[in-house]
PDB file of N, CA and C in Angstrom:
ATOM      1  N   UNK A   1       0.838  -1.183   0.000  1.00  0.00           N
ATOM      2  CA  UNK A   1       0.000   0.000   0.000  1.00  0.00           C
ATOM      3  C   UNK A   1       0.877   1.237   0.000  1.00  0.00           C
ATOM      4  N   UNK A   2       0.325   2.295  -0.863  1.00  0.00           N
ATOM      5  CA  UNK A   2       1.485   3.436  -0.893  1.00  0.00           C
ATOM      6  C   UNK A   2       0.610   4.540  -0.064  1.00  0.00           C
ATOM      7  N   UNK A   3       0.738   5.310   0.804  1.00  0.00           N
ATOM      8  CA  UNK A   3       0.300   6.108   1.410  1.00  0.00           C
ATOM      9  C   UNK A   3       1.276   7.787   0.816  1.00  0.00           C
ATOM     10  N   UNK A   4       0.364   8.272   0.089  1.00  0.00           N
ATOM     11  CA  UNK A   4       0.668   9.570  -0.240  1.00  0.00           C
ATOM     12  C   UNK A   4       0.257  10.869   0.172  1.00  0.00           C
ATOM     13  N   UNK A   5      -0.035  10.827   1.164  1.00  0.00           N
ATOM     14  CA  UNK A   5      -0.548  11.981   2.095  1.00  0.00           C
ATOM     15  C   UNK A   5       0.086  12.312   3.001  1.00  0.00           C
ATOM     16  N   UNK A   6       0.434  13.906   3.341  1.00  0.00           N
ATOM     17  CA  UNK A   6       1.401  14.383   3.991  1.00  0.00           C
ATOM     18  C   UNK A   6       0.928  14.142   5.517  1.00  0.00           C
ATOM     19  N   UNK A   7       1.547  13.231   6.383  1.00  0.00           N
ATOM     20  CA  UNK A   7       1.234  13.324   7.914  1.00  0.00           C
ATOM     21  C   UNK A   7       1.194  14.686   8.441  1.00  0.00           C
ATOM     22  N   UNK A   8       0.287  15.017   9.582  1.00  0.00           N
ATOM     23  CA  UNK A   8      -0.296  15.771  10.235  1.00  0.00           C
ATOM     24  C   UNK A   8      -0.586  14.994  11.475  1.00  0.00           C
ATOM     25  N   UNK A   9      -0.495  16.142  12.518  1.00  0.00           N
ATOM     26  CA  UNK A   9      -1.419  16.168  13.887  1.00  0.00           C
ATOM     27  C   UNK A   9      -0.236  15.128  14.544  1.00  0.00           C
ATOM     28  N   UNK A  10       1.191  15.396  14.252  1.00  0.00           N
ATOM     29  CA  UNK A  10       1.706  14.819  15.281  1.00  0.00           C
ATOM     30  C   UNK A  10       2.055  14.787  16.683  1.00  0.00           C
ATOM     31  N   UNK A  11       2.449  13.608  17.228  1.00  0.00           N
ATOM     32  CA  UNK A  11       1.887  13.218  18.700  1.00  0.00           C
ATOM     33  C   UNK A  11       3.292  12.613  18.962  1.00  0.00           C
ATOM     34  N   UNK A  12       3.457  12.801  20.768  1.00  0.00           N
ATOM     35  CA  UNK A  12       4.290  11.664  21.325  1.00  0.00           C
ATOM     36  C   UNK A  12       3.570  10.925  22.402  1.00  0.00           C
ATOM     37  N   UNK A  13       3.982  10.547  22.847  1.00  0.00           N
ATOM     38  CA  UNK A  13       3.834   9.711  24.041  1.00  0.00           C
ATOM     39  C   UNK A  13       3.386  10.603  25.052  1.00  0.00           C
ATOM     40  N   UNK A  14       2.354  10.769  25.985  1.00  0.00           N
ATOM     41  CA  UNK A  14       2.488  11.076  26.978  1.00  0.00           C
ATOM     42  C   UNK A  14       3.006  10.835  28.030  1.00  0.00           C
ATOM     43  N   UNK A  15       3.857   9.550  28.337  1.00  0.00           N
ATOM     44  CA  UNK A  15       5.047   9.107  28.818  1.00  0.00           C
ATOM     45  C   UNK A  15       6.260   9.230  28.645  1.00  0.00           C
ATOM     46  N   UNK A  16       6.136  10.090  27.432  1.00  0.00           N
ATOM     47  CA  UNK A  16       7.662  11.050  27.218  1.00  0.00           C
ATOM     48  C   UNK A  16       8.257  11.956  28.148  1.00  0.00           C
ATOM     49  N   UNK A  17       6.843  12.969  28.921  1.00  0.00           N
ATOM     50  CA  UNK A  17       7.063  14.160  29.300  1.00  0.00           C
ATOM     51  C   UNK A  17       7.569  15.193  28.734  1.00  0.00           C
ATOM     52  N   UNK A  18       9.050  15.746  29.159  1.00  0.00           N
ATOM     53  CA  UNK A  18       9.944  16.475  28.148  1.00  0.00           C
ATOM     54  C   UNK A  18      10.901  15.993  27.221  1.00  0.00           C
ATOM     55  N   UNK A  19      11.214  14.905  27.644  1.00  0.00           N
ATOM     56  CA  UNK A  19      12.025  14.250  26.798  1.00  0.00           C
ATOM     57  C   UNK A  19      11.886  14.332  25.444  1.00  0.00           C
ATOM     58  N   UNK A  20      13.411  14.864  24.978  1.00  0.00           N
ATOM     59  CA  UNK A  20      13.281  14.484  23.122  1.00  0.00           C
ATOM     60  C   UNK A  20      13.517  13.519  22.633  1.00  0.00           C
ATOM     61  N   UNK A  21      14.034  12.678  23.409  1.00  0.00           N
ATOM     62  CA  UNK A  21      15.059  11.275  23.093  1.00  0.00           C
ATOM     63  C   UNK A  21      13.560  10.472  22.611  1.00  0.00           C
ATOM     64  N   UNK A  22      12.827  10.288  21.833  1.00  0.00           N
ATOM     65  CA  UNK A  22      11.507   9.894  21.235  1.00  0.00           C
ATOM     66  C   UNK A  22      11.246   9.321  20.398  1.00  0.00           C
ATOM     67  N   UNK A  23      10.185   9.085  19.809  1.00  0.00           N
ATOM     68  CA  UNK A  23       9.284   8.911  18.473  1.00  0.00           C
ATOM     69  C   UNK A  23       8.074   9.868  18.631  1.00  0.00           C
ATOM     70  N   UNK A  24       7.540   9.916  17.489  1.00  0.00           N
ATOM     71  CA  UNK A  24       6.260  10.642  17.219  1.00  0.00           C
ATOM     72  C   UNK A  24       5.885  10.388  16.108  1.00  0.00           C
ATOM     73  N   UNK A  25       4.222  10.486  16.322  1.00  0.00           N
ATOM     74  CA  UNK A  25       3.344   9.406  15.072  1.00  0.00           C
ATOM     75  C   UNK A  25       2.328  10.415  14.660  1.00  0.00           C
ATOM     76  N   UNK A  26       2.145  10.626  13.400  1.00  0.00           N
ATOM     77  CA  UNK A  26       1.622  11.281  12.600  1.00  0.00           C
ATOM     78  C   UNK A  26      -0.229  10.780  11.974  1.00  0.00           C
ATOM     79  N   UNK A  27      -1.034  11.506  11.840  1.00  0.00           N
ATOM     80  CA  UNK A  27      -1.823  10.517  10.906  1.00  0.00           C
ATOM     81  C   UNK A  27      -1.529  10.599   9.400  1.00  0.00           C
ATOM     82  N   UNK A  28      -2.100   9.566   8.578  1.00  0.00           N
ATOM     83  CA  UNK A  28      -1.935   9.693   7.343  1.00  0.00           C
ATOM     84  C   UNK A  28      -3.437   9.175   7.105  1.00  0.00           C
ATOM     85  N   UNK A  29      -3.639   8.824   5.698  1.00  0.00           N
ATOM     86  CA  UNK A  29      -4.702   8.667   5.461  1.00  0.00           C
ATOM     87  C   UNK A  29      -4.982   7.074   5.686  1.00  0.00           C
ATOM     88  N   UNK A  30      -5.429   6.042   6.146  1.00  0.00           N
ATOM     89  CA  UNK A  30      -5.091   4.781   6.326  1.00  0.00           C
ATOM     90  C   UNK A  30      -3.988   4.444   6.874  1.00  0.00           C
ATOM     91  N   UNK A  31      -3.462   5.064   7.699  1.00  0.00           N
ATOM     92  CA  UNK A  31      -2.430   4.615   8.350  1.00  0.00           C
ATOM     93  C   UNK A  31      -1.778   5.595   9.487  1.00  0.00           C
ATOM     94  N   UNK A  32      -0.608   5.203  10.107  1.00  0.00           N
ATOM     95  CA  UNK A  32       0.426   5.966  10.444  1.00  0.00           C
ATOM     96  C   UNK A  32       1.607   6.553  10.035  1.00  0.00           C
ATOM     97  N   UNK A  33       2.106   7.061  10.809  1.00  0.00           N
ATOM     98  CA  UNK A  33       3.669   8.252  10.030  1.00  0.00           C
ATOM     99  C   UNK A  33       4.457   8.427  11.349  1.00  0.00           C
ATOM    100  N   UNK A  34       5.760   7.372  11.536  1.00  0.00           N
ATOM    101  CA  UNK A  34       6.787   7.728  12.806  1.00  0.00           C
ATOM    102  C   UNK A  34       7.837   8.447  12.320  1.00  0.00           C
ATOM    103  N   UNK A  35       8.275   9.480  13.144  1.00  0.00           N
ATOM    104  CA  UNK A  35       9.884   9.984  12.990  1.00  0.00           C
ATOM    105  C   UNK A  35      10.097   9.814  14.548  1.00  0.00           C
ATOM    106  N   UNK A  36      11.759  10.269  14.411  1.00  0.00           N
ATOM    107  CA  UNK A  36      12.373  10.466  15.210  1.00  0.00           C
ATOM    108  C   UNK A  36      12.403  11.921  16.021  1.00  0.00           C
ATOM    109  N   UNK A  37      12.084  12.156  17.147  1.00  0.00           N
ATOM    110  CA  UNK A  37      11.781  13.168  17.531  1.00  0.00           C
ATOM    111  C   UNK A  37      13.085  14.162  17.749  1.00  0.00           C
ATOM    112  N   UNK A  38      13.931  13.939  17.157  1.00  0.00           N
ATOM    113  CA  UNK A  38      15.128  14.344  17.760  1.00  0.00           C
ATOM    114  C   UNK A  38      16.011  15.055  16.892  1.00  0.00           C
ATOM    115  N   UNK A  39      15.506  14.139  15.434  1.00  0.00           N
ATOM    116  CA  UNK A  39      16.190  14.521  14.058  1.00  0.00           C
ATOM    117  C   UNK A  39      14.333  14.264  13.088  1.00  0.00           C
ATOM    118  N   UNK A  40      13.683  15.411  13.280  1.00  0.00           N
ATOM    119  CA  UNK A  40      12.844  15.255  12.477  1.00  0.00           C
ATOM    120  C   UNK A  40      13.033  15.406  11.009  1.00  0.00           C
ATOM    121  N   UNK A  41      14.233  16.234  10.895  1.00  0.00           N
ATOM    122  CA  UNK A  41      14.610  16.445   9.049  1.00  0.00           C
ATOM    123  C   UNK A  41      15.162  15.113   8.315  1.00  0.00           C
ATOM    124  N   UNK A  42      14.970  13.931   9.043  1.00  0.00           N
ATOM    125  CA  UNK A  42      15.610  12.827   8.290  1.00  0.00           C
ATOM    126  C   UNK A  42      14.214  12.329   8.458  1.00  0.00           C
ATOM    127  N   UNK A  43      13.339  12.734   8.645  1.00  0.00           N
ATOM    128  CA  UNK A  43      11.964  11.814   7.224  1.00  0.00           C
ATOM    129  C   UNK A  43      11.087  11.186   8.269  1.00  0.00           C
ATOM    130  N   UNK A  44      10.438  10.248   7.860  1.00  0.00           N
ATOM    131  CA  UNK A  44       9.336   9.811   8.539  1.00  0.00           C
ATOM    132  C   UNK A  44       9.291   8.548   7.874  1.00  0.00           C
ATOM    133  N   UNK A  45       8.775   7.449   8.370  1.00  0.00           N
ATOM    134  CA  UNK A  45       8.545   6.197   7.754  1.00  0.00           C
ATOM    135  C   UNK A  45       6.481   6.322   7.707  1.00  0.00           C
ATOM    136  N   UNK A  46       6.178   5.739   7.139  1.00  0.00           N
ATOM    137  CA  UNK A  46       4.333   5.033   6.773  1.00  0.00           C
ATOM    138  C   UNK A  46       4.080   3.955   6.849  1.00  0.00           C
ATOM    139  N   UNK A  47       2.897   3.637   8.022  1.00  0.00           N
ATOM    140  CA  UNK A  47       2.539   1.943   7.804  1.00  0.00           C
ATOM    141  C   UNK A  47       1.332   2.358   7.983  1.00  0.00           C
ATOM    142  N   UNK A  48       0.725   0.795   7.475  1.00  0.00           N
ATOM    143  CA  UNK A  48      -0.871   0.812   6.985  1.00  0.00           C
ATOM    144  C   UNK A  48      -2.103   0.705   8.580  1.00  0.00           C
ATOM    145  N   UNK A  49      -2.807   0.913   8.512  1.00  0.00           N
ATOM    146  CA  UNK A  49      -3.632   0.919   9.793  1.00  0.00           C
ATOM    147  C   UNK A  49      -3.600  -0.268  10.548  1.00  0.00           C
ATOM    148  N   UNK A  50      -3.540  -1.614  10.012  1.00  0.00           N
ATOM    149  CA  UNK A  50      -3.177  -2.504  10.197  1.00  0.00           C
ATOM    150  C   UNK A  50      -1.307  -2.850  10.708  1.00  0.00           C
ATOM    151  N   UNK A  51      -0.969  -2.481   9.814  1.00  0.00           N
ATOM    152  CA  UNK A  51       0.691  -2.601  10.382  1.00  0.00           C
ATOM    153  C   UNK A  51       0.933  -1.782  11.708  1.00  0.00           C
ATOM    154  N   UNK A  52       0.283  -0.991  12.065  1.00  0.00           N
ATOM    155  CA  UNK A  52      -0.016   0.287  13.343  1.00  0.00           C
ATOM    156  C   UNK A  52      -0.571  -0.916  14.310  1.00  0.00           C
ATOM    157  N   UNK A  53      -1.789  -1.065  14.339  1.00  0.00           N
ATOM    158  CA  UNK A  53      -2.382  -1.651  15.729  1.00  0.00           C
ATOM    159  C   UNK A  53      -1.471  -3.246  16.015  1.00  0.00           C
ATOM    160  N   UNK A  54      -1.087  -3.753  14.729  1.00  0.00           N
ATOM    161  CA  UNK A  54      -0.139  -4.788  15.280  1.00  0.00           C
ATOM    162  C   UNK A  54       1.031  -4.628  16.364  1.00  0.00           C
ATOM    163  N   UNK A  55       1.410  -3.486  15.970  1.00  0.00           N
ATOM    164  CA  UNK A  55       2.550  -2.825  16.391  1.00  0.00           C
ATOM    165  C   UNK A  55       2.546  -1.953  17.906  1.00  0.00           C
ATOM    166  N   UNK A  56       1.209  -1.588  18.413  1.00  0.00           N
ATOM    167  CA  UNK A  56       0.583  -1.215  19.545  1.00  0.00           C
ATOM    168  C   UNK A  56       0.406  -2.728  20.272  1.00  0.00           C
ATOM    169  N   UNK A  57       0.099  -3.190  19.605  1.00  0.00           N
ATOM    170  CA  UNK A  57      -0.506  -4.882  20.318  1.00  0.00           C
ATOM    171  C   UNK A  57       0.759  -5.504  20.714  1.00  0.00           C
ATOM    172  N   UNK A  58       1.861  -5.287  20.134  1.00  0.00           N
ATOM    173  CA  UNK A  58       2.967  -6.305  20.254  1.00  0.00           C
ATOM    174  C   UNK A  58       3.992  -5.378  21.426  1.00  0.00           C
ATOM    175  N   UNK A  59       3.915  -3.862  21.410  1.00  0.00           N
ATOM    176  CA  UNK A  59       4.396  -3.087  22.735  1.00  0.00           C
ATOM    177  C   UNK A  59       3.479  -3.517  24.111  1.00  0.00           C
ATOM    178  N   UNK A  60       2.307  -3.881  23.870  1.00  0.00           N
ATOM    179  CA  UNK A  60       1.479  -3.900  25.101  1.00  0.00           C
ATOM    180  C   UNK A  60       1.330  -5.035  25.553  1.00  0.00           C
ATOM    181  N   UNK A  61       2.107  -6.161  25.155  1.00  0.00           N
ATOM    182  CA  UNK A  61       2.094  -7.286  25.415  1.00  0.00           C
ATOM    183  C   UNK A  61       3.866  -7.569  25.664  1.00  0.00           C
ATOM    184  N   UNK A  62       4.633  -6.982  25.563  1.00  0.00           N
ATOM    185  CA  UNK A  62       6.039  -6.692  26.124  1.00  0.00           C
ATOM    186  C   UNK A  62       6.833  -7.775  24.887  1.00  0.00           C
ATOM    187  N   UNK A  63       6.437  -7.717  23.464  1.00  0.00           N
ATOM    188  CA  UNK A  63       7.049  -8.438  22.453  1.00  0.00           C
ATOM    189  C   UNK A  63       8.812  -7.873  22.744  1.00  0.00           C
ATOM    190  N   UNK A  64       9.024  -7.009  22.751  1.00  0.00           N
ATOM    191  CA  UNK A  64      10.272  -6.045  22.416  1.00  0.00           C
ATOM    192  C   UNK A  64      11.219  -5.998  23.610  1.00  0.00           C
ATOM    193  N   UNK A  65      10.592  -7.054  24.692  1.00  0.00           N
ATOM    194  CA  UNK A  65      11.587  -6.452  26.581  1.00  0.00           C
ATOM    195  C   UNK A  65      12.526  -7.709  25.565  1.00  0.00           C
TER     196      UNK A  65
END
């Protein structure tokens, strides 16, 4: 799936606090949009709405400790 729509309405974590050391997720149209909160001029990656909630599901279940 190609997602061609410029992300908007980006977000971090509210478990960030101040911290820049981050990610932040964008919407797109069917999907999501992560950068790096730290070096936002090196781009953003896109996954499909589906590739997103997998990816919520697999942090909240501690796939990644």
């Amino acid at each position: 799936m190609t997602i061609s729509q410029l992300p908007g309405n980006w977000r971090k974590s509210s478990y960030s606090g101040q911290d820049t050391n981050c990610v932040e997720v964008g919407r797109v149209a069917g999907g999501a949009a992560v950068r790096d909160s730290k070096d936002r001029s090196a781009g953003y990656v896109t996954i499909t709405g589906t590739q997103w909630r997998a990816f919520v599901a697999a942090i909240k279940t501690d796939r990644f400790t």
